[in-house]
C-alpha atoms as a PDB file:
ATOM      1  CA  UNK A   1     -60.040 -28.098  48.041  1.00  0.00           C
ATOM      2  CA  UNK A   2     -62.373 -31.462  48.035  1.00  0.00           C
ATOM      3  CA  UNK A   3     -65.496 -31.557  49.312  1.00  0.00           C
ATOM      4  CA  UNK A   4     -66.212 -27.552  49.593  1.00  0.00           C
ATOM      5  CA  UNK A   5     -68.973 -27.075  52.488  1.00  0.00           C
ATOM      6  CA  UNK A   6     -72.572 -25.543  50.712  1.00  0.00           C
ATOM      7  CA  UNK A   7     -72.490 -21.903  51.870  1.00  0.00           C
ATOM      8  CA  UNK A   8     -76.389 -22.839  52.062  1.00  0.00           C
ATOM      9  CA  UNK A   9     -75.898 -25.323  55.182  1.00  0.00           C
ATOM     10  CA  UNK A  10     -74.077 -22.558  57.134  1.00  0.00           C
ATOM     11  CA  UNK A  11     -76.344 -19.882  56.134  1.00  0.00           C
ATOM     12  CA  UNK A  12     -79.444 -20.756  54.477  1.00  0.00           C
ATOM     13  CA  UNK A  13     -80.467 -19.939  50.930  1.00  0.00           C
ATOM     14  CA  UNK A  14     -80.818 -15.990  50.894  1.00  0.00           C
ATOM     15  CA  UNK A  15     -77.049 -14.836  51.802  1.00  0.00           C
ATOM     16  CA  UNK A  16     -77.438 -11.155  52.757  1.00  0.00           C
ATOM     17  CA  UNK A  17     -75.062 -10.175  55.961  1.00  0.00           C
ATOM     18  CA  UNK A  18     -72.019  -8.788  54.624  1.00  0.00           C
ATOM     19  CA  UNK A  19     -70.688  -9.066  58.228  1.00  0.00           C
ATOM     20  CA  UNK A  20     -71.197 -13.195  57.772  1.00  0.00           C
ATOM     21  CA  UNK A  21     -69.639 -13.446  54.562  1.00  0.00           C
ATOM     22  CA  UNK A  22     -66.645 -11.488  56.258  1.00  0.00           C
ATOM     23  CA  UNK A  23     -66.133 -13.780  59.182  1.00  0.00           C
ATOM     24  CA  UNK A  24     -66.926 -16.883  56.913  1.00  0.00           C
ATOM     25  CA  UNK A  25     -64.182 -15.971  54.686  1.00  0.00           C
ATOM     26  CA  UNK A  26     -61.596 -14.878  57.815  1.00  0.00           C
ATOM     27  CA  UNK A  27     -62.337 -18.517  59.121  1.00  0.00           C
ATOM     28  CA  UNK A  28     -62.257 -20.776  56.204  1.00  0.00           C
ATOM     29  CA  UNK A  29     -60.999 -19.006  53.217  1.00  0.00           C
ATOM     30  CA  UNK A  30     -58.024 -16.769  54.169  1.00  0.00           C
ATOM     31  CA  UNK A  31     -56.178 -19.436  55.889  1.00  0.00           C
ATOM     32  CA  UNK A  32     -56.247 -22.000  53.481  1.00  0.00           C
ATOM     33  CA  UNK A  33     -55.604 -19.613  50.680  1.00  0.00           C
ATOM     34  CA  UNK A  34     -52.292 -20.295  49.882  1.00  0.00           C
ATOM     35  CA  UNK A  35     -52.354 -24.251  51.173  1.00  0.00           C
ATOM     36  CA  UNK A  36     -54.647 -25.381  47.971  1.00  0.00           C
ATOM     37  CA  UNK A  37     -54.316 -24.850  44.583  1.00  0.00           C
ATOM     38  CA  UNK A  38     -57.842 -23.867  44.064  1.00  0.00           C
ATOM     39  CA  UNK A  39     -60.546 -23.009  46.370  1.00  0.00           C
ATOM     40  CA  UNK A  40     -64.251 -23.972  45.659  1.00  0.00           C
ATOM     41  CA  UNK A  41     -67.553 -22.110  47.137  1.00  0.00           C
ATOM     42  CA  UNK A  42     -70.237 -24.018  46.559  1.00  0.00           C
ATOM     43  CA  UNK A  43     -73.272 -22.215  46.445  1.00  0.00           C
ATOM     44  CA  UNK A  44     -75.482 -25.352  46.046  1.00  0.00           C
ATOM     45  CA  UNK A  45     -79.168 -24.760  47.670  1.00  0.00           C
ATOM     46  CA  UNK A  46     -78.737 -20.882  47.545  1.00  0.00           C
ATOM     47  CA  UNK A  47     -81.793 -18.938  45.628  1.00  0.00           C
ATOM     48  CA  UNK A  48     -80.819 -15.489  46.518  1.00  0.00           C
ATOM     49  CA  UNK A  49     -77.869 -13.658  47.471  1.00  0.00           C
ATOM     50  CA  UNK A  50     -76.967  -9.480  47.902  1.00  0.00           C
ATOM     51  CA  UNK A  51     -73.961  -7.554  46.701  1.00  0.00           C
ATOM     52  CA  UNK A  52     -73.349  -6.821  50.917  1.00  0.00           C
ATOM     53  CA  UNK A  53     -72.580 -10.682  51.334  1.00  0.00           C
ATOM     54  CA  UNK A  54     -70.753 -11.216  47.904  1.00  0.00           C
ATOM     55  CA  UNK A  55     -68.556  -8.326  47.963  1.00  0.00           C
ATOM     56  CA  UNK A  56     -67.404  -9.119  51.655  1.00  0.00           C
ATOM     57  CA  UNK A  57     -66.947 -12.804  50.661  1.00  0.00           C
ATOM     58  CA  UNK A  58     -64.699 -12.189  47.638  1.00  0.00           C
ATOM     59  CA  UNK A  59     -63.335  -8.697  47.470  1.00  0.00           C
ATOM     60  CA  UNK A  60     -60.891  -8.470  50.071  1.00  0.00           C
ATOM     61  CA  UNK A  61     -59.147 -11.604  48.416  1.00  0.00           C
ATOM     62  CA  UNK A  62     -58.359  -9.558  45.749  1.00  0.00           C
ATOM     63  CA  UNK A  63     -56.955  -6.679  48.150  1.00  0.00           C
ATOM     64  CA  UNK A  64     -54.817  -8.918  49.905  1.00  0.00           C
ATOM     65  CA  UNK A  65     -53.760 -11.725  47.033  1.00  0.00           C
ATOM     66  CA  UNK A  66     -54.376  -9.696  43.742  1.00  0.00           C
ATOM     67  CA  UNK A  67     -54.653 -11.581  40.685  1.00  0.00           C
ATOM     68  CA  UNK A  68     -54.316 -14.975  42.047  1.00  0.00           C
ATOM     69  CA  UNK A  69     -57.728 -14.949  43.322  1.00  0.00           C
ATOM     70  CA  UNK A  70     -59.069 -15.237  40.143  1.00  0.00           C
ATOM     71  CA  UNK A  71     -56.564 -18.574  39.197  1.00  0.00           C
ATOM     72  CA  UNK A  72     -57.799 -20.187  42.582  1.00  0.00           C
ATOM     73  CA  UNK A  73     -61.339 -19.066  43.102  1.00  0.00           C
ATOM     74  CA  UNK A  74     -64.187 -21.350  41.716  1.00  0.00           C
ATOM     75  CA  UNK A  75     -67.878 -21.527  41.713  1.00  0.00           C
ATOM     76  CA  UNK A  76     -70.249 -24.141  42.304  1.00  0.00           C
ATOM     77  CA  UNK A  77     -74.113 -24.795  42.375  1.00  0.00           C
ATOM     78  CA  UNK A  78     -74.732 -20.931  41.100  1.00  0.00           C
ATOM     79  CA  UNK A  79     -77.841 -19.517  39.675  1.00  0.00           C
ATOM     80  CA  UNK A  80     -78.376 -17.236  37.675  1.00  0.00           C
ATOM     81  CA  UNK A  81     -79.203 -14.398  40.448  1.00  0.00           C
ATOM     82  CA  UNK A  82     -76.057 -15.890  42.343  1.00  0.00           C
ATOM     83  CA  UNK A  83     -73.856 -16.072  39.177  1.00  0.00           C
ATOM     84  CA  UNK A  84     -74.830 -12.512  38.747  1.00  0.00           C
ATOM     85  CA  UNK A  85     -73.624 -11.053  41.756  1.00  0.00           C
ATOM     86  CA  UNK A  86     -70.722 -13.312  41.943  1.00  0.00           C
ATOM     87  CA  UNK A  87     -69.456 -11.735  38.584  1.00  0.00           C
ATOM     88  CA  UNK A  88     -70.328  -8.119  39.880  1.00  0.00           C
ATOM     89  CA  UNK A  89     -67.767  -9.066  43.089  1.00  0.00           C
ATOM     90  CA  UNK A  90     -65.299 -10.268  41.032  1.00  0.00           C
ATOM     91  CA  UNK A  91     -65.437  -7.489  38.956  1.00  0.00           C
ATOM     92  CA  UNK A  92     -65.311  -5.115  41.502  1.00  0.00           C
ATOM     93  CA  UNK A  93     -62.561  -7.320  42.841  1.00  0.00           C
ATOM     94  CA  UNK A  94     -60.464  -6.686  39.771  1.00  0.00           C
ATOM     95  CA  UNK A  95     -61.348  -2.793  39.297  1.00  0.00           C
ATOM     96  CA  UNK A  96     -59.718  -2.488  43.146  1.00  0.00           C
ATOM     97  CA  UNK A  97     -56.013  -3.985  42.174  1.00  0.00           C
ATOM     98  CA  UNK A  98     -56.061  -1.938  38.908  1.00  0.00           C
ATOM     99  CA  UNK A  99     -56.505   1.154  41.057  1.00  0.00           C
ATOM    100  CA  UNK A 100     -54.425   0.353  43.376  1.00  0.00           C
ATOM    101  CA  UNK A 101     -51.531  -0.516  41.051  1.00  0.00           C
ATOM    102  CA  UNK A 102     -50.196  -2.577  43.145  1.00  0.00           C
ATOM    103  CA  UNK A 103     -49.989  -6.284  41.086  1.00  0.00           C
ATOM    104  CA  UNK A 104     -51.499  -6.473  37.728  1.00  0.00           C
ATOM    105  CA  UNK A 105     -53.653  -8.464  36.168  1.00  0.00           C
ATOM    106  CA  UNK A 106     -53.488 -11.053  33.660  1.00  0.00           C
END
């Protein structure tokens, strides 16, 4: 997906409403999700984010596309406080399919 919009220009450089991150990814994530072979969110500009915003952003891709979130998903412009709770979502992510048994991981 070329040319990934900074998640900083829609919401400024602290990202901290889950409820956001949830309609951000309804709009531009989940329809496009199976139309590109990767998926970039660029979070270029952003100082802080909380686990409310990251865990609604990335989460409920792995509910509702298992373990091909992880083979599309990528990263951009992270700190280390972003790249932090980035990793925490994704690992959460990951612990939800394994419980739920329904695809496994690679």
């Amino acid at each position: 997906m070329a040319n990934a919009p900074k998640l900083a220009d829609t919401f400024g450089s602290f990202l901290a409403e889950g409820a956001l991150a949830a309609a951000y990814r309804l709009k531009h994530i989940e329809p496009f999700f199976h139309a590109y072979g990767e998926l970039v969110l660029d979070f270029t500009g952003v100082r802080n984010i909380n686990s409310s915003f990251a865990n609604a952003l990335i989460v409920p891709l792995f509910e509702q596309h298992g373990d091909e979130t992880l083979k599309k998903l990528r990263f951009h412009g992270c700190n280390a406080v972003v790249r932090v709770m980035i990793e925490s979502a994704l690992t959460l992510g990951v612990e939800r399919v394994q419980k739920s048994g329904k695809r496994e991981l690679a």
